[in-house]
C-alpha atoms as a PDB file:
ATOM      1  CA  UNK A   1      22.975 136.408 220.404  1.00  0.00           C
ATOM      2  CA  UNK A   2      26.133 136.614 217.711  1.00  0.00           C
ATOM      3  CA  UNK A   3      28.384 136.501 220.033  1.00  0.00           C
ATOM      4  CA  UNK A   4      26.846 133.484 221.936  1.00  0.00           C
ATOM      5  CA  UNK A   5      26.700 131.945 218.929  1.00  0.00           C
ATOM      6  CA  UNK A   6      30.198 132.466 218.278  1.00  0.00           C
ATOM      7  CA  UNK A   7      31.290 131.855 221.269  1.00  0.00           C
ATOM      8  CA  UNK A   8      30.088 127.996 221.138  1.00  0.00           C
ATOM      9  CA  UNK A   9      31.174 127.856 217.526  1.00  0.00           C
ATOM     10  CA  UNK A  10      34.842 128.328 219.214  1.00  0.00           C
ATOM     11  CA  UNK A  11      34.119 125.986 221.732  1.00  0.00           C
ATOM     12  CA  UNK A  12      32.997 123.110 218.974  1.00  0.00           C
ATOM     13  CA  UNK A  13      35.742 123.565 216.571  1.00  0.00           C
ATOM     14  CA  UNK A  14      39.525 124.752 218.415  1.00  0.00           C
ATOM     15  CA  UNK A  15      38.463 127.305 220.474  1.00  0.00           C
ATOM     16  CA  UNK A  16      40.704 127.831 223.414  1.00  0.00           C
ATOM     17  CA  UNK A  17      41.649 124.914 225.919  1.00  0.00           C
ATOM     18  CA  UNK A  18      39.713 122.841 223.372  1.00  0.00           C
ATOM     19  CA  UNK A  19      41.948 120.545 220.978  1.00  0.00           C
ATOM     20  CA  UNK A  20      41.127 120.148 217.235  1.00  0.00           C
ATOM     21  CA  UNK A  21      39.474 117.381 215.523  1.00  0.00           C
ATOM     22  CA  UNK A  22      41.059 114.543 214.061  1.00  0.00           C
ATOM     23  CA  UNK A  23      40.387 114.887 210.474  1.00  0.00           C
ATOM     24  CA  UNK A  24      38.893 116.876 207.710  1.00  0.00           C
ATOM     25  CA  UNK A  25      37.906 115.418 204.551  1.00  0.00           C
ATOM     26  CA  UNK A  26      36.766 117.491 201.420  1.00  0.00           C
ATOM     27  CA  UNK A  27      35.298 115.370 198.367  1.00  0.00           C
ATOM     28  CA  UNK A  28      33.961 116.163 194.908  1.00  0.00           C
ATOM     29  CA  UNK A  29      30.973 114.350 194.438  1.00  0.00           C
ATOM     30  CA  UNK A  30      27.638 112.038 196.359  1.00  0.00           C
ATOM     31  CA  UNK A  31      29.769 108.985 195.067  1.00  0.00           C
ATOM     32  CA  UNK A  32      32.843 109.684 197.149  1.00  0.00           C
ATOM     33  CA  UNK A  33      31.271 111.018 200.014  1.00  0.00           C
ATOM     34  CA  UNK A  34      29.219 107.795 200.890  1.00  0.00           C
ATOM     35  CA  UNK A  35      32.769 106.014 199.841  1.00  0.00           C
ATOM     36  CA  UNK A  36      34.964 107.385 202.338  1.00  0.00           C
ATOM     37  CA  UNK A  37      32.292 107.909 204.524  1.00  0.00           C
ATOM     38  CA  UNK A  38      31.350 104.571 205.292  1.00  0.00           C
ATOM     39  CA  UNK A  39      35.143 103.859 205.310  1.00  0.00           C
ATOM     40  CA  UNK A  40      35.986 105.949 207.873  1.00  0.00           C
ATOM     41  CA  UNK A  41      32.844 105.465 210.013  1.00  0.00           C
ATOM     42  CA  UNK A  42      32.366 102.031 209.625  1.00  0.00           C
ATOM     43  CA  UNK A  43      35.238 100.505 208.603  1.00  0.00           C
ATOM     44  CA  UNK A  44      37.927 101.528 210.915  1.00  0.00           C
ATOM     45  CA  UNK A  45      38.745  98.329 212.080  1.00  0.00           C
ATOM     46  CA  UNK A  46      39.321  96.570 208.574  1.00  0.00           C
ATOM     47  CA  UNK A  47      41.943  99.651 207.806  1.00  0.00           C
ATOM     48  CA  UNK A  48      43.505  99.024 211.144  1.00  0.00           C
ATOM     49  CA  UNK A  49      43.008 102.819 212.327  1.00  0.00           C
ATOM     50  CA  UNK A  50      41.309 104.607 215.304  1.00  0.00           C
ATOM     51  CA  UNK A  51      40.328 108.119 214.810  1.00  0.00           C
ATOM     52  CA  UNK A  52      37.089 110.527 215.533  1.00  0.00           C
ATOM     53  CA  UNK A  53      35.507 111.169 212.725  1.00  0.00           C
ATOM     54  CA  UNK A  54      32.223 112.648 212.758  1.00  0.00           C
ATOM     55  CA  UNK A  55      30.394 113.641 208.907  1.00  0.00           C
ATOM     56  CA  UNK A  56      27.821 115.653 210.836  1.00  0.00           C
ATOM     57  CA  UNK A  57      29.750 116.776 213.768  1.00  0.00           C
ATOM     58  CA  UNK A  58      28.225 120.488 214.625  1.00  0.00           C
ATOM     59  CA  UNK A  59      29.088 123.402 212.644  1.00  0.00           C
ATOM     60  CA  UNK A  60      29.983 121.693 209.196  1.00  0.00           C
ATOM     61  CA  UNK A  61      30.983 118.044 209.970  1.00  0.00           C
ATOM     62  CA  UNK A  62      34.098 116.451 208.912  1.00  0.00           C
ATOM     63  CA  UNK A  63      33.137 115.898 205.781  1.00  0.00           C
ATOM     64  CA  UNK A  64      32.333 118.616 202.896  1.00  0.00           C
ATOM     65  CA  UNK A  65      31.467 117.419 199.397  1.00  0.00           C
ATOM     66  CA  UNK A  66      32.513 120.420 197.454  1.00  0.00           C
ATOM     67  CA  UNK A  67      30.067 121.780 195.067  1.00  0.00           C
ATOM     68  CA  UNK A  68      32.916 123.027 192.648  1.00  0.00           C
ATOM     69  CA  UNK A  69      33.344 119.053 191.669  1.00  0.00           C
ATOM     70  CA  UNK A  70      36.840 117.665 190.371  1.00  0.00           C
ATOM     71  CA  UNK A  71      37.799 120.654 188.876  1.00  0.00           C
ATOM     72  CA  UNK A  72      37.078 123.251 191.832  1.00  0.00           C
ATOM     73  CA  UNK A  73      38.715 120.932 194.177  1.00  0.00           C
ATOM     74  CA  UNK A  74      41.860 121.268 191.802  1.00  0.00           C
ATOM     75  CA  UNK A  75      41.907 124.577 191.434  1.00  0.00           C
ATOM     76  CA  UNK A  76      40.187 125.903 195.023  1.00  0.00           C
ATOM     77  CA  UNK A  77      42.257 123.478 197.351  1.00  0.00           C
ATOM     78  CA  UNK A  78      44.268 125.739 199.670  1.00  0.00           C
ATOM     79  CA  UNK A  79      40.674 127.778 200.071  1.00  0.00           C
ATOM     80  CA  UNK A  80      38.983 124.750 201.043  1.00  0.00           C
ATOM     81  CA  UNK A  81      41.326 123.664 203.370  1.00  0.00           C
ATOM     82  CA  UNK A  82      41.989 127.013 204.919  1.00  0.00           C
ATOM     83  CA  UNK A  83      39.763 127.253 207.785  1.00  0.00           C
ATOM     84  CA  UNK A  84      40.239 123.748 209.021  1.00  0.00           C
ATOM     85  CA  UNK A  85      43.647 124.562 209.708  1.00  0.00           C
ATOM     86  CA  UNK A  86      42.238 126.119 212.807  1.00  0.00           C
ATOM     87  CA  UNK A  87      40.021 123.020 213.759  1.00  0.00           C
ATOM     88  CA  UNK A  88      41.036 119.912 212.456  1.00  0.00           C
ATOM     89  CA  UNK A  89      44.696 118.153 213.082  1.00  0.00           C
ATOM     90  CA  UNK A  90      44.998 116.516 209.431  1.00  0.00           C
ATOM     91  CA  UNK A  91      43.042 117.092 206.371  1.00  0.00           C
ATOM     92  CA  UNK A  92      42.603 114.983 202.721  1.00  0.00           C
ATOM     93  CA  UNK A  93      41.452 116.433 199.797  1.00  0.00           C
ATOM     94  CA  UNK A  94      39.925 113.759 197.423  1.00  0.00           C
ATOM     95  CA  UNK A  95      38.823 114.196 193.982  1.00  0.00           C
ATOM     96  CA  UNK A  96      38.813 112.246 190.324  1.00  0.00           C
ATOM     97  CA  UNK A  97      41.371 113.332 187.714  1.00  0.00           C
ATOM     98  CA  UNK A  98      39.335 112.707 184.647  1.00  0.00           C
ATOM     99  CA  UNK A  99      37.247 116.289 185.100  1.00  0.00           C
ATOM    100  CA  UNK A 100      39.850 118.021 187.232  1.00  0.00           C
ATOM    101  CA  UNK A 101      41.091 119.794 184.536  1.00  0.00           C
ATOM    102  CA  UNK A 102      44.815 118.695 184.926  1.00  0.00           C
ATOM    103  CA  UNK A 103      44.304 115.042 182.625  1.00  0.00           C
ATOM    104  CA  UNK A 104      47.483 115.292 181.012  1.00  0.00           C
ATOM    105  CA  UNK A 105      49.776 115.007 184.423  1.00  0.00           C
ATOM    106  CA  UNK A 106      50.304 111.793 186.035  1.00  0.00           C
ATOM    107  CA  UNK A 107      47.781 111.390 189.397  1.00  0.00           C
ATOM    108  CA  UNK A 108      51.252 111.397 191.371  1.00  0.00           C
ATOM    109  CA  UNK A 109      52.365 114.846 190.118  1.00  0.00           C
ATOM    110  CA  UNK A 110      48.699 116.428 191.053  1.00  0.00           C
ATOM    111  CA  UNK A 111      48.626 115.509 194.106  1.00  0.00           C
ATOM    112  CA  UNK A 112      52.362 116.699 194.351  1.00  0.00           C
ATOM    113  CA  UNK A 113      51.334 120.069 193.119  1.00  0.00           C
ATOM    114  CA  UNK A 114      48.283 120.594 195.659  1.00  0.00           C
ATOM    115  CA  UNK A 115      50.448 119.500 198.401  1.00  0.00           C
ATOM    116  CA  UNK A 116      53.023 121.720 198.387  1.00  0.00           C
ATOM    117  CA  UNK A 117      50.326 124.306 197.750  1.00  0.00           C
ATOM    118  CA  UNK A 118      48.259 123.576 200.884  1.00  0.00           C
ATOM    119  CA  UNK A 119      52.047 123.365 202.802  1.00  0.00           C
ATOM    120  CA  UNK A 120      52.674 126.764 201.520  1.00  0.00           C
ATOM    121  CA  UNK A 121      49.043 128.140 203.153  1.00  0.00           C
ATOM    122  CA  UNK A 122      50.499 126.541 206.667  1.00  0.00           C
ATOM    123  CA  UNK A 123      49.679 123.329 206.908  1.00  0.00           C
ATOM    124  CA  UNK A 124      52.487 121.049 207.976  1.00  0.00           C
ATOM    125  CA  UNK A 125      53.617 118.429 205.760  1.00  0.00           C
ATOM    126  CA  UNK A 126      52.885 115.416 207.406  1.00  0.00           C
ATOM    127  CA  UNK A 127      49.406 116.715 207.924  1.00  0.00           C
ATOM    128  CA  UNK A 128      47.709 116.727 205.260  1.00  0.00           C
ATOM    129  CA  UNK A 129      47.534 114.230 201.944  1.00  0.00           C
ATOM    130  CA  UNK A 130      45.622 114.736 198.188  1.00  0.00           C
ATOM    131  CA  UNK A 131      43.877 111.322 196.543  1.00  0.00           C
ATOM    132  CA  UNK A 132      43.656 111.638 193.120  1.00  0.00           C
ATOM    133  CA  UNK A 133      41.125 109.109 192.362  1.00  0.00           C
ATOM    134  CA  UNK A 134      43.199 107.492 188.987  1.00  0.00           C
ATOM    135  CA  UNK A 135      40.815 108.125 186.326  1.00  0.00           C
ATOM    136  CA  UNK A 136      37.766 107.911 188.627  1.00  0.00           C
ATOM    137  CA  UNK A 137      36.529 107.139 191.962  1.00  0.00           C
ATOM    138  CA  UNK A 138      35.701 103.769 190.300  1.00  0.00           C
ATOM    139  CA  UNK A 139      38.746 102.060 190.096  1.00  0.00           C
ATOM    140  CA  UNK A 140      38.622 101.494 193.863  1.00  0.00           C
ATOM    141  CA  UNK A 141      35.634  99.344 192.844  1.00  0.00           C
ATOM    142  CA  UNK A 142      37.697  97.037 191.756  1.00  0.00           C
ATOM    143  CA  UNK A 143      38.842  95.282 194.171  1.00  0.00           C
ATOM    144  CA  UNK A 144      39.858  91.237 193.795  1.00  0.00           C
ATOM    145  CA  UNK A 145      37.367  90.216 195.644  1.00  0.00           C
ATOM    146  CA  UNK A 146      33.737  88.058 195.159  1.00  0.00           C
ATOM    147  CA  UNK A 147      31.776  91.184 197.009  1.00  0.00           C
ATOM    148  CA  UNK A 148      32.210  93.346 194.085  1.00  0.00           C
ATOM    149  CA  UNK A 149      30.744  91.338 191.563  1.00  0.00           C
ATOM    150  CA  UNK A 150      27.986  90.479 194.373  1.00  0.00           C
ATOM    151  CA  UNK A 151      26.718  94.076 195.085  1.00  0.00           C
ATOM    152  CA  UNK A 152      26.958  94.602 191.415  1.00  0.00           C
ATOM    153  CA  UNK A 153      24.220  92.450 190.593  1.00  0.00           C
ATOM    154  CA  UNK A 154      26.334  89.389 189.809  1.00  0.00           C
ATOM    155  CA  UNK A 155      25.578  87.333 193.213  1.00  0.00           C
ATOM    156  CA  UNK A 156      24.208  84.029 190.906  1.00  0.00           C
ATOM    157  CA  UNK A 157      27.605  83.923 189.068  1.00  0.00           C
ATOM    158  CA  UNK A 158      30.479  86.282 191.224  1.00  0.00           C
ATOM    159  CA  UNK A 159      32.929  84.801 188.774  1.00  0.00           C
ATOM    160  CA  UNK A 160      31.528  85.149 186.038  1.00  0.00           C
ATOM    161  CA  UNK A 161      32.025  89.175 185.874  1.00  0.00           C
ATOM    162  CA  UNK A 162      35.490  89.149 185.156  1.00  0.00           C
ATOM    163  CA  UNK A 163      35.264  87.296 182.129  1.00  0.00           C
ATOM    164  CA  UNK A 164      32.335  89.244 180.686  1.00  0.00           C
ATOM    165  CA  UNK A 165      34.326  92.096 181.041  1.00  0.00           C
ATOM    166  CA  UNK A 166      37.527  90.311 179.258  1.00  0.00           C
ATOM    167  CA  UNK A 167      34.324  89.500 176.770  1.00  0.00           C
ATOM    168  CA  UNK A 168      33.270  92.814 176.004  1.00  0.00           C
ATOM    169  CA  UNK A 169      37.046  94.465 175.586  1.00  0.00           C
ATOM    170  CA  UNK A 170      36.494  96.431 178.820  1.00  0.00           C
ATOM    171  CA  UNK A 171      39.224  94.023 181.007  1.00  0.00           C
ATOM    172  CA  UNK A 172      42.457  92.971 179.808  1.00  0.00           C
ATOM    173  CA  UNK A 173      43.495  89.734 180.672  1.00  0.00           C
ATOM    174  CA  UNK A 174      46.683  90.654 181.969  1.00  0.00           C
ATOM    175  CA  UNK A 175      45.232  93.617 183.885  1.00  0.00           C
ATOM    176  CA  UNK A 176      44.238  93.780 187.673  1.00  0.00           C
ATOM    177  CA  UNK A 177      41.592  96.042 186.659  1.00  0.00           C
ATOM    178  CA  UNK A 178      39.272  97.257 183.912  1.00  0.00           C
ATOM    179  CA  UNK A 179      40.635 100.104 181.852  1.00  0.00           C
ATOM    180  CA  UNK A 180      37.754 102.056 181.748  1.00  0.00           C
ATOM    181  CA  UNK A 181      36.426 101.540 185.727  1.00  0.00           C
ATOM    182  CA  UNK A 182      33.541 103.899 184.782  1.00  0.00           C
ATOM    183  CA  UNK A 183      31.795 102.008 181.979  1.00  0.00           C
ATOM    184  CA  UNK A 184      32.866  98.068 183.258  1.00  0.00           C
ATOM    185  CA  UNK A 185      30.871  99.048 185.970  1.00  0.00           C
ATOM    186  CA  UNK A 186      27.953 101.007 183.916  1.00  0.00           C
ATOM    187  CA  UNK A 187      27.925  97.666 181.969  1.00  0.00           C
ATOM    188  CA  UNK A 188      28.441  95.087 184.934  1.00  0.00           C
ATOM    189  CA  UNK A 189      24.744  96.724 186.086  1.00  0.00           C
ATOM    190  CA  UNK A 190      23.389  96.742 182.921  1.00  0.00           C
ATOM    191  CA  UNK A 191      23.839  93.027 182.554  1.00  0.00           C
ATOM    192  CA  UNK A 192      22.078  92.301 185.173  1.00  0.00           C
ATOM    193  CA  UNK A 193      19.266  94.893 185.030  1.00  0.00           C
ATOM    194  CA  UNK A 194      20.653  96.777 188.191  1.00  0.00           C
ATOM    195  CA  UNK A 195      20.105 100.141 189.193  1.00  0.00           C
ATOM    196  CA  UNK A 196      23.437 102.151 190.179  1.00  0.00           C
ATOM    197  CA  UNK A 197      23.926 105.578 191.804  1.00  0.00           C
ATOM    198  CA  UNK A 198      25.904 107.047 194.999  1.00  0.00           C
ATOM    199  CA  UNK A 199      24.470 103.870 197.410  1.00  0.00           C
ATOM    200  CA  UNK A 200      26.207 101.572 195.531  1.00  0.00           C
ATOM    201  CA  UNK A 201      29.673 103.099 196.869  1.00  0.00           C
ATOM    202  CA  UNK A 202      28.360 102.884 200.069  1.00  0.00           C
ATOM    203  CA  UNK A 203      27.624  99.603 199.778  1.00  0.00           C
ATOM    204  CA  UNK A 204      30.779  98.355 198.088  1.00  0.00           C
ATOM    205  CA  UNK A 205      32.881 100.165 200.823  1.00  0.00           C
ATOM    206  CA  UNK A 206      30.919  98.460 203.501  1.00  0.00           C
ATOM    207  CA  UNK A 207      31.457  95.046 202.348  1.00  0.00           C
ATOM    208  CA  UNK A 208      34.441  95.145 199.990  1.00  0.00           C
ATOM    209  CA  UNK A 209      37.723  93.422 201.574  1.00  0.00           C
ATOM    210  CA  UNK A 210      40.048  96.121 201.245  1.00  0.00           C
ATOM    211  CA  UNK A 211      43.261  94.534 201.209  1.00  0.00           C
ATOM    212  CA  UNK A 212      42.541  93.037 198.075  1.00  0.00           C
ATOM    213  CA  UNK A 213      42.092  96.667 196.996  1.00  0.00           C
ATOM    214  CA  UNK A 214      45.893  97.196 195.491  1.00  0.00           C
ATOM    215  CA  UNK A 215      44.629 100.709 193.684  1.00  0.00           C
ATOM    216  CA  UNK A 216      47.942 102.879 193.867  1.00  0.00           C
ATOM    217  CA  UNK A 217      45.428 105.883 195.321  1.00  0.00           C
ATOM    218  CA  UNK A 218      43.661 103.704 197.645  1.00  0.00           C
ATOM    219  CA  UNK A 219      47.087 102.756 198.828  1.00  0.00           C
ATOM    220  CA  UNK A 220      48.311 105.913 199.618  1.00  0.00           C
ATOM    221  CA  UNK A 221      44.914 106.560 201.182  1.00  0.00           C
ATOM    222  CA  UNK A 222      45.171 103.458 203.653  1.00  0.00           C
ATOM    223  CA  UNK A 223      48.719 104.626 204.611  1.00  0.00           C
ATOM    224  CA  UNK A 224      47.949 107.825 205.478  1.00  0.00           C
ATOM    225  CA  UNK A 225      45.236 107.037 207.543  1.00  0.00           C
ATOM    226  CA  UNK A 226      47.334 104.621 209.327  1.00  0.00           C
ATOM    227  CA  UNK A 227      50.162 107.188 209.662  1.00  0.00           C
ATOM    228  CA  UNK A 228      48.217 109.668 211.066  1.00  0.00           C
ATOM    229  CA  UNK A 229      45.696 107.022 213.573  1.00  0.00           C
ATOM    230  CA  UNK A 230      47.539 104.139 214.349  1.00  0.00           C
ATOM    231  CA  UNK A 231      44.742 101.585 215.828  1.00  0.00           C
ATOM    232  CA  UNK A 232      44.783 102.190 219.028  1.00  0.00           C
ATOM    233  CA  UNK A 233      46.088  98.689 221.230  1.00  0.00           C
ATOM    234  CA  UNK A 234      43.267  97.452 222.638  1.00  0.00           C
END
């Protein structure tokens, strides 16, 4: 019974004559895994890609939210991403840097770092990319756009968020985003007597334009993705 077992796990995930998966994905927390989930499974066609990507494809899905958080994705990447180099083509490793334990380098020169790791442990370069959410998953929130104020509780007055945020010294004029992404959001819900958690990032992914999105890791993370699954011409 093992080795039937066995046997079909080979089959599922790059056994032989079988080709790999398109993409693993390995994220630190509830809040990014219903993110990038509903990115990648529902909106393909707004980032202009076309890939497979199943969260729970048989054995383990292409999606694992690490129970290490920020800081064991930091320090545990080139174990996490180990065994997918025998079943998955490309691989992202996505995590916060406030929490990761490496605060006082730039977001740029983490995700250098764990790069050139995971290209050490085999994986080719131009197969495999580390988002370093810049200081927390919720500056993607921020996008320029009336659906974020909407899902946030603000659909009587969508334009009237910004300026309670300049109000409270959480948004700088001359800023394209809040400062502190975290608590301008804790206190965009607040105002409103809204309830947050991990189905709010769900939410705002689904229905968040996300080319007004011009977050430098979000970026990166679009480019990649279009890199690597170029939409396919229809």
């Amino acid at each position: 019974m093992a080795a039937k077992h066995e046997s079909e796990r080979s089959l599922l995930f790059g056994g032989a004559g079988v080709s790999k998966r398109d993409l693993f994905v390995v994220v630190a927390d509830l809040d990014a895994e219903n993110a990038i989930r509903t990115l990648l499974t529902e909106r393909q066609h707004s980032l202009n890609v076309t890939l497979d990507f199943n969260p729970l494809a048989p054995v383990q899905g292409d999606l694992l939210r690490f129970n290490g958080r920020d800081s064991g994705c930091y320090q545990k990447a080139v174990d996490l991403l180990r065994s997918p180099q025998n079943t998955h083509r490309h691989a992202m490793l996505c995590f916060d840097r406030l929490g990761c334990g490496a605060e006082s380098k730039p977001r740029e020169e983490i995700e250098a770092e764990i790069e050139g790791q995971l290209v050490n442990s085999g994986w080719p370069a131009d197969s495999v990319a580390v988002i370093v959410f810049d200081p927390e998953l919720e500056a993607w929130v921020w996008a320029q756009s009336p659906q974020t104020a909407i899902v946030l509780g603000w659909k009587d007055d969508p334009h009237g968020l910004r300026p309670y945020l300049e109000k409270q010294n959480l948004w700088n004029p001359q800023a394209s985003k809040p400062h502190d992404p975290k608590e301008a959001m804790a206190r965009a819900l607040r105002a409103k007597r809204q309830v947050g958690g991990a189905r709010l990032f769900s939410e705002l992914a689904g229905k968040v334009g996300l080319r007004s999105c011009q977050d430098p890791a979000f970026q990166k993370f679009r480019r990649k993705l279009a890199e690597w699954f170029p939409k396919e011409v229809e």
